[in-house]
C-alpha atoms as a PDB file:
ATOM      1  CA  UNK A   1      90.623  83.065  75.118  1.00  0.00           C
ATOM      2  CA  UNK A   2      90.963  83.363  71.218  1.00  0.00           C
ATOM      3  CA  UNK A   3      94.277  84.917  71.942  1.00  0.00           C
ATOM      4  CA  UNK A   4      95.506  82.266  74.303  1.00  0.00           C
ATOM      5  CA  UNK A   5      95.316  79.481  71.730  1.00  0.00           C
ATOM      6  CA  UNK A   6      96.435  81.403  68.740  1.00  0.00           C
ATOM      7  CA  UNK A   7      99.723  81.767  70.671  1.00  0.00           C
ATOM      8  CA  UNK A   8      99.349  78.091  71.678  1.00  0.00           C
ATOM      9  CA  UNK A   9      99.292  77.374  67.914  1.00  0.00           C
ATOM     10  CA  UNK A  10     102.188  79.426  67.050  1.00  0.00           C
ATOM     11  CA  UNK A  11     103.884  77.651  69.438  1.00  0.00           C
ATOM     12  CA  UNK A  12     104.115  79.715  72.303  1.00  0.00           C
ATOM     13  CA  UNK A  13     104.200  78.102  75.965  1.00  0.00           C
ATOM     14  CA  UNK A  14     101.445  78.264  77.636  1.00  0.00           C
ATOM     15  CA  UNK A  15     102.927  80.701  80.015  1.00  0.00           C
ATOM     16  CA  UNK A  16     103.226  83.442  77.334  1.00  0.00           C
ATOM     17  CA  UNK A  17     100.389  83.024  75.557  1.00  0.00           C
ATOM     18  CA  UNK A  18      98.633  83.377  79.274  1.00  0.00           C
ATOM     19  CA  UNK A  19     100.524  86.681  79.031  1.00  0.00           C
ATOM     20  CA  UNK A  20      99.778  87.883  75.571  1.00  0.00           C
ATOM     21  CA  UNK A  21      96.005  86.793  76.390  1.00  0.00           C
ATOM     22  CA  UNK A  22      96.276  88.973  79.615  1.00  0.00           C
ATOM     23  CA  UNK A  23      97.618  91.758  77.873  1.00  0.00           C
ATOM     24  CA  UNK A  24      94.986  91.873  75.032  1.00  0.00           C
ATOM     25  CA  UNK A  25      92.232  91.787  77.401  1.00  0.00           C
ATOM     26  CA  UNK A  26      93.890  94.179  79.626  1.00  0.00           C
ATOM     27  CA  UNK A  27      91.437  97.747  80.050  1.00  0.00           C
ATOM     28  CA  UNK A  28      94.274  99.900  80.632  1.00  0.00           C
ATOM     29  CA  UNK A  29      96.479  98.431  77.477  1.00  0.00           C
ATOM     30  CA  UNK A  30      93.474  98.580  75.577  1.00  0.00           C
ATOM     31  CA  UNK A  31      93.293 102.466  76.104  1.00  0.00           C
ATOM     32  CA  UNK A  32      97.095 102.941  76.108  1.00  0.00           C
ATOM     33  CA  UNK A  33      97.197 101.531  72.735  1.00  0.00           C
ATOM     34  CA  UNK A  34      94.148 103.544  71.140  1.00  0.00           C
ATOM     35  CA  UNK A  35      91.881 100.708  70.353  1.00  0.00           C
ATOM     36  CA  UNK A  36      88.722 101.690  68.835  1.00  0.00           C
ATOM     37  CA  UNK A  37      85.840 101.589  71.705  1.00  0.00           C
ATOM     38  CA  UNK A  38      82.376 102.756  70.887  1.00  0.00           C
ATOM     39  CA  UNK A  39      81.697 104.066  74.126  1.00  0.00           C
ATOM     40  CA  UNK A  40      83.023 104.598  77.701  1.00  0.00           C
ATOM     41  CA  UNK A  41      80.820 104.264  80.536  1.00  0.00           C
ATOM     42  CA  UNK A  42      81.047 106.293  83.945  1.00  0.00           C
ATOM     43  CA  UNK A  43      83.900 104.843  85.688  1.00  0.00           C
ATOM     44  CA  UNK A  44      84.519 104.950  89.851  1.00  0.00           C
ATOM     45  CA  UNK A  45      88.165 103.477  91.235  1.00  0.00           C
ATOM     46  CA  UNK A  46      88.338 103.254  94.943  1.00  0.00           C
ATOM     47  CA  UNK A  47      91.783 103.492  95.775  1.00  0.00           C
ATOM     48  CA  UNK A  48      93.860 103.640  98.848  1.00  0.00           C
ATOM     49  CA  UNK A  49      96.874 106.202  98.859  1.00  0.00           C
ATOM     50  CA  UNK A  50      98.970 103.033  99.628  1.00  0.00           C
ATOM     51  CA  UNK A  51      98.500 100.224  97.888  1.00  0.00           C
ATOM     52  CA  UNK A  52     100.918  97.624  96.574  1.00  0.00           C
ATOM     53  CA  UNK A  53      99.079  95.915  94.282  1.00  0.00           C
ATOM     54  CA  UNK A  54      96.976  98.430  92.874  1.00  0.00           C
ATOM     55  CA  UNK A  55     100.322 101.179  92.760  1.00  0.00           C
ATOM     56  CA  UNK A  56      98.923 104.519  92.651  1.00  0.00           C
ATOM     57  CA  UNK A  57     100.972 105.843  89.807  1.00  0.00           C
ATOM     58  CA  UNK A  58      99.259 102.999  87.884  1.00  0.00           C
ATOM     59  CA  UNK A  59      95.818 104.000  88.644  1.00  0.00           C
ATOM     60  CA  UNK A  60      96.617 107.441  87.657  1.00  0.00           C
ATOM     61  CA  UNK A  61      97.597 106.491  84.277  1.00  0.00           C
ATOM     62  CA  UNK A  62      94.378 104.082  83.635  1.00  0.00           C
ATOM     63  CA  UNK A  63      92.414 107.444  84.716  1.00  0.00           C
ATOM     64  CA  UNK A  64      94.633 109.921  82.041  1.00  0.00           C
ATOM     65  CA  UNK A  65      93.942 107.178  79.511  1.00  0.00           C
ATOM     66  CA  UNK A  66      90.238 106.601  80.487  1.00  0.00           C
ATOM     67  CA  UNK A  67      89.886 110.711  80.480  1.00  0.00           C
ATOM     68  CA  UNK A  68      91.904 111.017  76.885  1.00  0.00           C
ATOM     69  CA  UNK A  69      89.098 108.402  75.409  1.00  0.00           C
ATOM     70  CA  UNK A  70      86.299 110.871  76.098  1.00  0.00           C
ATOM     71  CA  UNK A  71      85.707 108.581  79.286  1.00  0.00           C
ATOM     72  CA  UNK A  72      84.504 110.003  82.870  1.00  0.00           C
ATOM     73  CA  UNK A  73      86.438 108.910  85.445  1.00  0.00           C
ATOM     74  CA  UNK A  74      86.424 109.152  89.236  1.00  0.00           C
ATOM     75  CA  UNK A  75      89.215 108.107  91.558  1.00  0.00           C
ATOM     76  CA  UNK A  76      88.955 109.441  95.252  1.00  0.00           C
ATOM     77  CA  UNK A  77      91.839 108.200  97.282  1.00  0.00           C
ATOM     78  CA  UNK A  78      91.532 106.638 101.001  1.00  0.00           C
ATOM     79  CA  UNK A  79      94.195 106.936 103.630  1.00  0.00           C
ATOM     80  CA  UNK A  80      92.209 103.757 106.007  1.00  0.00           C
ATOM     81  CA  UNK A  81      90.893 101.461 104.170  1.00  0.00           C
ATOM     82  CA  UNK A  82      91.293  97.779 104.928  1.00  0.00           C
ATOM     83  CA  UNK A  83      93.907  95.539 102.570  1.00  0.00           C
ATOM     84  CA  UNK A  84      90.598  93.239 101.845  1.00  0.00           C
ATOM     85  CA  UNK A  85      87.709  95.586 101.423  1.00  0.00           C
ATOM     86  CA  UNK A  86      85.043  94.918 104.641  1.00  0.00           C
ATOM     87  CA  UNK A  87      82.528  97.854 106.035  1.00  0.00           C
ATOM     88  CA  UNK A  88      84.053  97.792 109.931  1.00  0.00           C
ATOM     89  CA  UNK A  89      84.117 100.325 112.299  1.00  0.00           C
ATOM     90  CA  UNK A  90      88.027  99.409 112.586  1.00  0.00           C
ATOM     91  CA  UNK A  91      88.413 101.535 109.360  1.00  0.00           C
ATOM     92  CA  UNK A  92      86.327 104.217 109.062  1.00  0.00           C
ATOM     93  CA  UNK A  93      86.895 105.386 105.452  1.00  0.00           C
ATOM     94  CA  UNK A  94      84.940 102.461 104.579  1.00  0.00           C
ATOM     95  CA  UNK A  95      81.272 103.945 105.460  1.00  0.00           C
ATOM     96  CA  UNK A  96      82.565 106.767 103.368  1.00  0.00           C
ATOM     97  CA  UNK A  97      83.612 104.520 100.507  1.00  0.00           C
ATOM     98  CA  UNK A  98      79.955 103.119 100.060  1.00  0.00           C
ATOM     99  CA  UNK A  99      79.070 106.625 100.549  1.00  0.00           C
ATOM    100  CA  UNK A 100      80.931 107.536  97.579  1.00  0.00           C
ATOM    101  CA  UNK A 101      79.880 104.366  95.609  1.00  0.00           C
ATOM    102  CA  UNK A 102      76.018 105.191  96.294  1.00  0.00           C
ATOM    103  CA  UNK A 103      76.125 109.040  95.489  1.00  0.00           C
ATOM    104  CA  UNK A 104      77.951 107.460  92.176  1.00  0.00           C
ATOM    105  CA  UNK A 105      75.316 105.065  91.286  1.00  0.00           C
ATOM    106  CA  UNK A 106      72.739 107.930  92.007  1.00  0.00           C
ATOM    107  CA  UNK A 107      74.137 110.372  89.478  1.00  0.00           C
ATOM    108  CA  UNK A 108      75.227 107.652  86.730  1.00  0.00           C
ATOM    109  CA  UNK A 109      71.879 105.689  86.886  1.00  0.00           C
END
């Protein structure tokens, strides 16, 4: 939020100081630039092969970044997942997504 009204101070509207805000919080900017971080934790995307608002070329770059910053990174990709996530028998990939999120949690924790 320090960021948002520093631009509203300089006299930005509020629309791009929304932006530069967004964009200095942002985790993948924040790695794309090369900001110091002490420490990366374990990191698990679930991602479905198509996605439009999570693009998968996108995701692939957060995961080079993550994996250039010393950071561990999973990112298994799901053909049948649902647009909202839900566990239904509709879409199967879904019992194996929390079967990939619990064998995660086991080996991280």
């Amino acid at each position: 939020m320090i960021a948002f009204y520093t631009q509203l101070k300089a006299g930005k509207s509020k629309d791009a100081a929304l932006q530069a805000a967004m964009s200095e919080g942002s985790p993948p900017l924040i790695l794309e630039r090369g900001e110091p971080i002490a420490s990366l934790p374990p990191a698990l995307i679930i991602q479905r092969s198509v996605d439009s608002n999570h693009p998968l070329e996108m995701q692939q770059h957060l995961v080079e970044w993550y994996q250039r910053r010393g950071g561990e990174i999973e990112m298994p990709l799901f053909d049948n997942l649902p647009p909202r996530f839900s566990i239904t028998p509709d879409f199967p990939d879904t019992l194996r997504v929390m079967e990939r999120i619990t064998d995660f949690i086991k080996r991280h924790a």
